[in-house]
Protein backbone atom coordinates (compact mmCIF):
# COMPACT_ATOMS: atom_id res chain seq x y z
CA UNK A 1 -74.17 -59.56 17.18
CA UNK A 2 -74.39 -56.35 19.51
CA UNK A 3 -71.72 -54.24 18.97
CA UNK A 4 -71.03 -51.08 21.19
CA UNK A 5 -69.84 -48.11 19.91
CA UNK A 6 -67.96 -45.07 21.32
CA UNK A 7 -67.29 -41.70 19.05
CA UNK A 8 -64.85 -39.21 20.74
CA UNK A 9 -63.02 -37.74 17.82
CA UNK A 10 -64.07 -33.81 18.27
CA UNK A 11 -66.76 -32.30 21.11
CA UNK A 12 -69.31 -34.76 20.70
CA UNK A 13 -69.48 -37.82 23.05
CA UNK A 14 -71.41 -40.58 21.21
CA UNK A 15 -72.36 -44.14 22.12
CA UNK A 16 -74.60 -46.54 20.55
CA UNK A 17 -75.60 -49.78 20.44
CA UNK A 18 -76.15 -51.63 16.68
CA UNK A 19 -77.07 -55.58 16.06
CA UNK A 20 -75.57 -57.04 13.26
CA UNK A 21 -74.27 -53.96 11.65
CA UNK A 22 -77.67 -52.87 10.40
CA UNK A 23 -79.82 -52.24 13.25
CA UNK A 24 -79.74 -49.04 15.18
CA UNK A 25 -80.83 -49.87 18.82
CA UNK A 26 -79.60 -47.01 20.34
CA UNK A 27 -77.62 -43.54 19.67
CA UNK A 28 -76.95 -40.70 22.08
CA UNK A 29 -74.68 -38.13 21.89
CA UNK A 30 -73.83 -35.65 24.18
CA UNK A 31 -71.58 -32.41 22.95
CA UNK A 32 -69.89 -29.80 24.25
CA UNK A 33 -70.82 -27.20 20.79
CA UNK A 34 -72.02 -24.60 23.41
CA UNK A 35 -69.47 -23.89 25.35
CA UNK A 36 -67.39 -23.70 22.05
CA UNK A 37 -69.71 -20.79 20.34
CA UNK A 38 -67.68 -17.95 21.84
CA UNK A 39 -64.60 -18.99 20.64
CA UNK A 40 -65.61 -19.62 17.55
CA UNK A 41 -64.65 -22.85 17.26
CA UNK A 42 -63.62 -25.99 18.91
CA UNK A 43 -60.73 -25.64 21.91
CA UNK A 44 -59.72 -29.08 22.00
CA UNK A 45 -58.88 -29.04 26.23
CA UNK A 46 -62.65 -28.21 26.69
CA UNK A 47 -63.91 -31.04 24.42
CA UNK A 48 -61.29 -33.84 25.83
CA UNK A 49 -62.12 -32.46 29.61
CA UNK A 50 -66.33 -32.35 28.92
CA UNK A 51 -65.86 -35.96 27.11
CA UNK A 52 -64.18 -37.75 30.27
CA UNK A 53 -66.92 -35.98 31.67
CA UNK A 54 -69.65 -37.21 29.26
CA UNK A 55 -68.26 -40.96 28.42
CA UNK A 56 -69.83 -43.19 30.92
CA UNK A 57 -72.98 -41.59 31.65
CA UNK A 58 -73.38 -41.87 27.59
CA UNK A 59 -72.22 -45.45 27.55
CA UNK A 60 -74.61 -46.13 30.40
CA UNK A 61 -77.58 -44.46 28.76
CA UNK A 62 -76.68 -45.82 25.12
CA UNK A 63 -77.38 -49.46 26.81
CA UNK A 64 -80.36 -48.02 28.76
CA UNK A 65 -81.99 -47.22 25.57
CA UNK A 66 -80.89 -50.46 23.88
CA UNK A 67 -82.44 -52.54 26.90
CA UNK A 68 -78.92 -54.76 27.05
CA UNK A 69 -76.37 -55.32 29.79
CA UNK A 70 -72.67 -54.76 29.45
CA UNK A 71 -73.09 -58.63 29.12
CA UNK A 72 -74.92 -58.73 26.28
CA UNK A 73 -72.84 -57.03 24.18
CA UNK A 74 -70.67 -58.83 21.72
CA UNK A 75 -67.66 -56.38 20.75
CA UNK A 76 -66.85 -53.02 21.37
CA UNK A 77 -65.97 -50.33 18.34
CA UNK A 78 -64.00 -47.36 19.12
CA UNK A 79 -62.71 -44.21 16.87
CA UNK A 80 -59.40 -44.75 16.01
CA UNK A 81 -59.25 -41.50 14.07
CA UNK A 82 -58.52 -38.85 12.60
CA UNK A 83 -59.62 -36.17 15.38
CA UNK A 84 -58.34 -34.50 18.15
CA UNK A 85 -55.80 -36.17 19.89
CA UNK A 86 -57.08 -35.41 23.54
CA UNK A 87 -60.69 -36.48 22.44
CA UNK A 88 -59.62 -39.61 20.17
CA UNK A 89 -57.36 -40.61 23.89
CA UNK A 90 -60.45 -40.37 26.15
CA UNK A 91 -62.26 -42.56 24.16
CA UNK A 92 -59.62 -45.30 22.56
CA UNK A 93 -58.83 -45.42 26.36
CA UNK A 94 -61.88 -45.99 27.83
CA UNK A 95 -63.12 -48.65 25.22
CA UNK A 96 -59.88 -50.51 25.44
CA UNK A 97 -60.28 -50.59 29.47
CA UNK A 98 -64.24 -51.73 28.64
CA UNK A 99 -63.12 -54.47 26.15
CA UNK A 100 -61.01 -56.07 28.52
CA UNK A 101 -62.67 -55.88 31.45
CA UNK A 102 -65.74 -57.93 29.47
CA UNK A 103 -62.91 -59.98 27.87
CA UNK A 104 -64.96 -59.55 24.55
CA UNK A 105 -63.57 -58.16 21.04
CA UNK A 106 -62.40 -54.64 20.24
CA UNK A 107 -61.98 -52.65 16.82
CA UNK A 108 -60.89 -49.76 16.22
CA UNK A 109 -63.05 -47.46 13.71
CA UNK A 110 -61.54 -44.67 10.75
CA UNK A 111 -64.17 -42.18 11.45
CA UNK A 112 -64.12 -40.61 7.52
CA UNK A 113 -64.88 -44.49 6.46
CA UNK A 114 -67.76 -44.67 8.88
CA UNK A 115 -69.59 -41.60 7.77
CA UNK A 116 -69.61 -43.55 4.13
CA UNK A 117 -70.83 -46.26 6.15
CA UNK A 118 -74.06 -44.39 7.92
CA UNK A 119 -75.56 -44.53 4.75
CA UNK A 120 -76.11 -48.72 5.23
CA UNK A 121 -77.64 -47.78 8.37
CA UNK A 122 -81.28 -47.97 6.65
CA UNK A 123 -83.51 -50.16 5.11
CA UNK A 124 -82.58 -49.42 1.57
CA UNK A 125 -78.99 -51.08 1.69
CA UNK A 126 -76.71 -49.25 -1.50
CA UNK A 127 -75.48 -51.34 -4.22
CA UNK A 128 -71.43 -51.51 -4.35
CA UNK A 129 -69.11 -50.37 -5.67
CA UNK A 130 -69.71 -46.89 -5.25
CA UNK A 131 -68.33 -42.98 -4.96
CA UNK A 132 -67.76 -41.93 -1.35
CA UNK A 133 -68.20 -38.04 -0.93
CA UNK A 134 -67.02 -37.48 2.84
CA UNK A 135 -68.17 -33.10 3.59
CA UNK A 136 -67.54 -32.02 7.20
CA UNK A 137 -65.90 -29.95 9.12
CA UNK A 138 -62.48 -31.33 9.15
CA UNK A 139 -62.60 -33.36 5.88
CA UNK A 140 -63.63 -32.87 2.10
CA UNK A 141 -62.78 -36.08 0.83
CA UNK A 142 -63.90 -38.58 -2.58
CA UNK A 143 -63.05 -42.37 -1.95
CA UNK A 144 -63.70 -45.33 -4.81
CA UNK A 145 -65.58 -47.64 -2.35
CA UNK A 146 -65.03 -51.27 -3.76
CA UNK A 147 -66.80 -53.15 -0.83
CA UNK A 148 -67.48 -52.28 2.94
CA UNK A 149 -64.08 -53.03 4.04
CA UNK A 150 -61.88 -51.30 0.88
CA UNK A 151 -62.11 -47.33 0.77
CA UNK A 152 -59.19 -45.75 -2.05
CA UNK A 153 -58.91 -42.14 -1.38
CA UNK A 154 -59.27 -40.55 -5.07
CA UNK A 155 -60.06 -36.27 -4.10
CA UNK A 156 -59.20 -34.77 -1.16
CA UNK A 157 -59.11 -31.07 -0.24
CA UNK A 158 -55.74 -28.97 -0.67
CA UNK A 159 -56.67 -26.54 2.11
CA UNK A 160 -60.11 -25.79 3.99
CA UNK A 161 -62.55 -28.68 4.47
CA UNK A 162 -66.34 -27.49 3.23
CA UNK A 163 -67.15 -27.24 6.73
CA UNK A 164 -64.42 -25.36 7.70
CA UNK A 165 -65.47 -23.01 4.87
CA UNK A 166 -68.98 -22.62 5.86
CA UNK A 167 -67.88 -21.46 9.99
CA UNK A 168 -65.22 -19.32 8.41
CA UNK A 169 -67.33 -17.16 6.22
CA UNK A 170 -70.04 -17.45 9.04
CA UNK A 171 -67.25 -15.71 11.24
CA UNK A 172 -66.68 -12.97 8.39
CA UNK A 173 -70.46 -12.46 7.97
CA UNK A 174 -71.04 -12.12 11.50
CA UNK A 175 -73.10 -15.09 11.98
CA UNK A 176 -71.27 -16.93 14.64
CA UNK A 177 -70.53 -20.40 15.30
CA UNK A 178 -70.88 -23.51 13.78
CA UNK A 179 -71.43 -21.83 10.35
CA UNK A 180 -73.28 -24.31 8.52
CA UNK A 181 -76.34 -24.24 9.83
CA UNK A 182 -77.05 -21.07 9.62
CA UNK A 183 -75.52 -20.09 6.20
CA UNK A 184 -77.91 -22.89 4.64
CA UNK A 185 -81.40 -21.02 6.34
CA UNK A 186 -80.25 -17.51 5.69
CA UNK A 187 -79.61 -18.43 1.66
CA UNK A 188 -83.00 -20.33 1.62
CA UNK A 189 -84.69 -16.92 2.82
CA UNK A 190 -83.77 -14.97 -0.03
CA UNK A 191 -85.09 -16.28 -3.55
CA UNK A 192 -81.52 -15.69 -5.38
CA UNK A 193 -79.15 -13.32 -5.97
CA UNK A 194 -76.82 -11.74 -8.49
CA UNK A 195 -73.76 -12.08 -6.11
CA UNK A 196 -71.22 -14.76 -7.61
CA UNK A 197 -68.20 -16.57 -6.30
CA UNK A 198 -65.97 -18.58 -8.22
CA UNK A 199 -64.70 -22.06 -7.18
CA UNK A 200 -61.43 -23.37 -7.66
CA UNK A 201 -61.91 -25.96 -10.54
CA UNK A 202 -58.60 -27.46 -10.12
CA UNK A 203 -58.66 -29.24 -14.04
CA UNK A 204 -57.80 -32.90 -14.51
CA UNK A 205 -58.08 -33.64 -10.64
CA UNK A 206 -60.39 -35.04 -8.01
CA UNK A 207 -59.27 -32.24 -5.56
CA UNK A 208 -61.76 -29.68 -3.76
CA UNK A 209 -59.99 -25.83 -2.33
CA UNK A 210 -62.13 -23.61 -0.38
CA UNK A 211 -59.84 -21.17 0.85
CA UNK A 212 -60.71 -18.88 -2.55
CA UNK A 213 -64.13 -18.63 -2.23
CA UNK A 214 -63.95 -17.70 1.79
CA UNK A 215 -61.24 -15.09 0.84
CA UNK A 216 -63.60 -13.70 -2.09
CA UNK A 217 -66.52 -13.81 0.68
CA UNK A 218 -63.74 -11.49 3.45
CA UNK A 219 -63.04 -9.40 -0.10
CA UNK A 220 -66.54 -8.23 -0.81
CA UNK A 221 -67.68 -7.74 2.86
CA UNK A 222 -64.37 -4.98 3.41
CA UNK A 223 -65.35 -3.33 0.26
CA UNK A 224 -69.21 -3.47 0.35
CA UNK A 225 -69.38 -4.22 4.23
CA UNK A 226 -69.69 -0.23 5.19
CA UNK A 227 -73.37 -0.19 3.28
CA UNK A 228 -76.32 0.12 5.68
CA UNK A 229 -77.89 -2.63 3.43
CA UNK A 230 -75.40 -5.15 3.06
CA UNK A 231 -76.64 -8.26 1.58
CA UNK A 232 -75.69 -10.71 3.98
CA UNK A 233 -78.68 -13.45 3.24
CA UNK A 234 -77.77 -13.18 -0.60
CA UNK A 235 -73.51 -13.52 0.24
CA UNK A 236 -74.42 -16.35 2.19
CA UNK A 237 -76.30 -18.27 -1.04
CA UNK A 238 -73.57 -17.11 -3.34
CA UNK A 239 -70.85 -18.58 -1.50
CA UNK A 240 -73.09 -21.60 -0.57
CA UNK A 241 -74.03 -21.96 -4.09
CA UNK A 242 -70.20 -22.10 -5.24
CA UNK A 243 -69.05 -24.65 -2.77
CA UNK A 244 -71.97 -26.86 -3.56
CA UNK A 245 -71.47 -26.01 -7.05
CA UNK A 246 -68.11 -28.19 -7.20
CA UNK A 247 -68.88 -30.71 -4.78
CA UNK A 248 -71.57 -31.83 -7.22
CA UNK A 249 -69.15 -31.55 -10.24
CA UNK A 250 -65.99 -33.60 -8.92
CA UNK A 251 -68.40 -36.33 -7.14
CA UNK A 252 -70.50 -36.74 -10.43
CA UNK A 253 -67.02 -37.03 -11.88
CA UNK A 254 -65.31 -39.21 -9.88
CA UNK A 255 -68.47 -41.77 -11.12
CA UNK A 256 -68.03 -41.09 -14.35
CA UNK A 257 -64.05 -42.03 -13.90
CA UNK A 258 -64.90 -45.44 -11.96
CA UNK A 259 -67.84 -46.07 -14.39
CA UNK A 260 -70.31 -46.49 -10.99
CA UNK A 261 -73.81 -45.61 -10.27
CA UNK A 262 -73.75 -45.33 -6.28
CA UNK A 263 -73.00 -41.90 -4.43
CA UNK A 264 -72.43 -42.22 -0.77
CA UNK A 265 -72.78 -38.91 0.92
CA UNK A 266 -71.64 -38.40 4.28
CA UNK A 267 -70.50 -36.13 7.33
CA UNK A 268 -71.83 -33.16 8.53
CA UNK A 269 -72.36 -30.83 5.42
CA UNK A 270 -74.50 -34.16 3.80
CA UNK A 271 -77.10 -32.43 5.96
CA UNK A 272 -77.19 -28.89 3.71
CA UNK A 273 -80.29 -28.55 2.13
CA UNK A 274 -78.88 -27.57 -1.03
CA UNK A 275 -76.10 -30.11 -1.00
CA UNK A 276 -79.33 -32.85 -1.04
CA UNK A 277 -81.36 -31.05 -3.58
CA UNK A 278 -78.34 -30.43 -6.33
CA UNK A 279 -76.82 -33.56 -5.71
CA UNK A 280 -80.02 -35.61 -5.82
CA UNK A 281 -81.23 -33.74 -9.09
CA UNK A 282 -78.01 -34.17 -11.43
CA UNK A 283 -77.14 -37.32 -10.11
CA UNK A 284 -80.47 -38.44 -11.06
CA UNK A 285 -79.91 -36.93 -14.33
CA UNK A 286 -76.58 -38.57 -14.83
CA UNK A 287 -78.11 -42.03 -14.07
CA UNK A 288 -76.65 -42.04 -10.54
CA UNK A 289 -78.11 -43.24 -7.39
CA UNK A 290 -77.47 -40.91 -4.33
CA UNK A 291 -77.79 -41.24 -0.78
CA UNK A 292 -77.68 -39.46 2.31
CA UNK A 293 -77.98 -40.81 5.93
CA UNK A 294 -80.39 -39.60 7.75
CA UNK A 295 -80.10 -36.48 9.87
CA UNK A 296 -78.98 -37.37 12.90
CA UNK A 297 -76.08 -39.62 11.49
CA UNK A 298 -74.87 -36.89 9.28
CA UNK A 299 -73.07 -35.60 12.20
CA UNK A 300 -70.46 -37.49 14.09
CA UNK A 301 -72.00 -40.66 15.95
CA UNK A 302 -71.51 -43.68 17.75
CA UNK A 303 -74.39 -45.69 15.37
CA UNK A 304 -72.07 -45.79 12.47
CA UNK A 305 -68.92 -46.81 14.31
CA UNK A 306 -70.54 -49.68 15.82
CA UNK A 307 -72.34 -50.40 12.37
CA UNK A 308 -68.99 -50.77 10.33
CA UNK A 309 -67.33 -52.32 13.60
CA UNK A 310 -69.22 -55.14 12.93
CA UNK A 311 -68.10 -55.98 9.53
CA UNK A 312 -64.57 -55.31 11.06
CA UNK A 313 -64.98 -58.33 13.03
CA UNK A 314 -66.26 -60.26 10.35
């Protein structure tokens, strides 16, 4: 089955085209980020008014790429949310219009449950059930995962998503926008440092807050911030080290709690190098499995909406 997806939930416009939920034959995205740098941060007008823009010249090359006709596709997936409510319209809207006018199937997609999903998108299919660690921009999330189609939120953030973290202490260092990126190469070009942020622990839950350690980060820059020498490379690692710090804790956690030996990493932070190398060594240590989709489905695409559409219609 060929199942078209569309991804419109924030300034990326995604399509893609996956066979039998497994099989990536196309994935483009097109995205706005640039014209969002100098605000320093997404304006949700600009991303809905770029993605009407975007949607069917991405739809069109998405099939292109795939070598299929609007004929040849089986069903059309769509994000249903969460996301911005301008974006999510455009495409909900135009995949709805699509789905009839073929007179073939449409389902509509929970984006956070699809970035737990990328991770099937390989050879190496995970073993269920499983931990779901969702890190992005918008979400910090843990989910028991009992099969493909049942997600249980367990840990959510109280405040600031990890993401949201990383672009605000970008914006406090100076570093500009998105955050995350850059925070991870500046603390791999210093070797350590003896800068140190606490996390929030939050005892006897699942929960993850941020908004401590990005307030400790605006702290030390007023008071230190006046030196000709600030540290900024080391800051960045010590706040990157704290937030990675308890991811790795509460998702390790949350498998000791369900008594499982699958991690499923997802969403745009599942790209920090850090994140991967922490994760991957104390899981291993803990007799957990971890994965993380590749790079280019960390961040928000069409390939895994289409991928878990599939198994919605089955």
């Amino acid at each position: 089955m060929n199942v078209l997806g569309i991804e419109t939930s924030c300034d990326e416009t995604a399509a893609a085209v996956v066979r039998d939920g497994r099989k990536i034959l196309s994935n483009v995205v097109a995205s706005s980020l640039k014209e969002h740098q100098r605000y320093g941060g997404v304006i949700p007008e600009v991303a809905s008014r770029r993605q009407l823009e975007y949607i069917q010249p991405v739809v069109d090359e998405a099939l292109e790429k795939a070598g299929l006709s609007l004929k040849e596709i089986d069903a059309v997936a769509v994000t249903k949310g969460p996301g911005l409510i301008g974006s999510l319209l455009v495409g909900i809207s135009f995949a709805r219009a699509l789905s009839a006018a073929l007179d073939k199937p449409l389902v509509e997609i929970d984006h956070i449950k699809a970035h737990v999903y990328a991770n099937f998108l390989a050879d190496e299919q995970p073993r269920l059930p499983a931990v779901g660690l969702v890190v992005s921009g918008g979400h910090t999330d843990l989910y028991s995962v009992r099969d493909i189609q049942t997600f249980r939120r367990i840990g959510k953030t109280r405040d600031d998503a990890a993401g949201e973290a990383f672009d605000k202490v970008a914006r406090v260092l100076g570093l500009g926008y998105p955050g995350g990126p850059v925070i991870d190469r500046l603390a791999k070009s210093v070797p350590g440092t003896e800068i140190t942020f606490k996390y929030a622990a939050l005892e006897g839950t699942l929960d993850f807050s941020f908004s401590g350690v990005k307030t400790a980060v605006l702290y030390h820059r007023q008071k230190y911030g006046n030196n000709n020498h600030y540290p900024v490379a080391e800051v960045a690692r010590a706040f990157q080290e704290s937030v990675v710090a308890i991811l790795v804790i509460k998702a390790l956690r949350a498998c000791r709690k369900l008594d499982v030996r699958t991690l499923l990493v997802g969403g745009g932070v599942a790209a920090n190098s850090a994140l991967r190398q922490h994760l991957s060594a104390q899981a291993k240590e803990a007799g957990v499995k971890v994965y993380f989709p590749a790079m280019a489905l960390c961040m928000d695409n069409a390939a895994m909406i289409a991928g878990l559409g599939f198994h919605s219609l089955n």
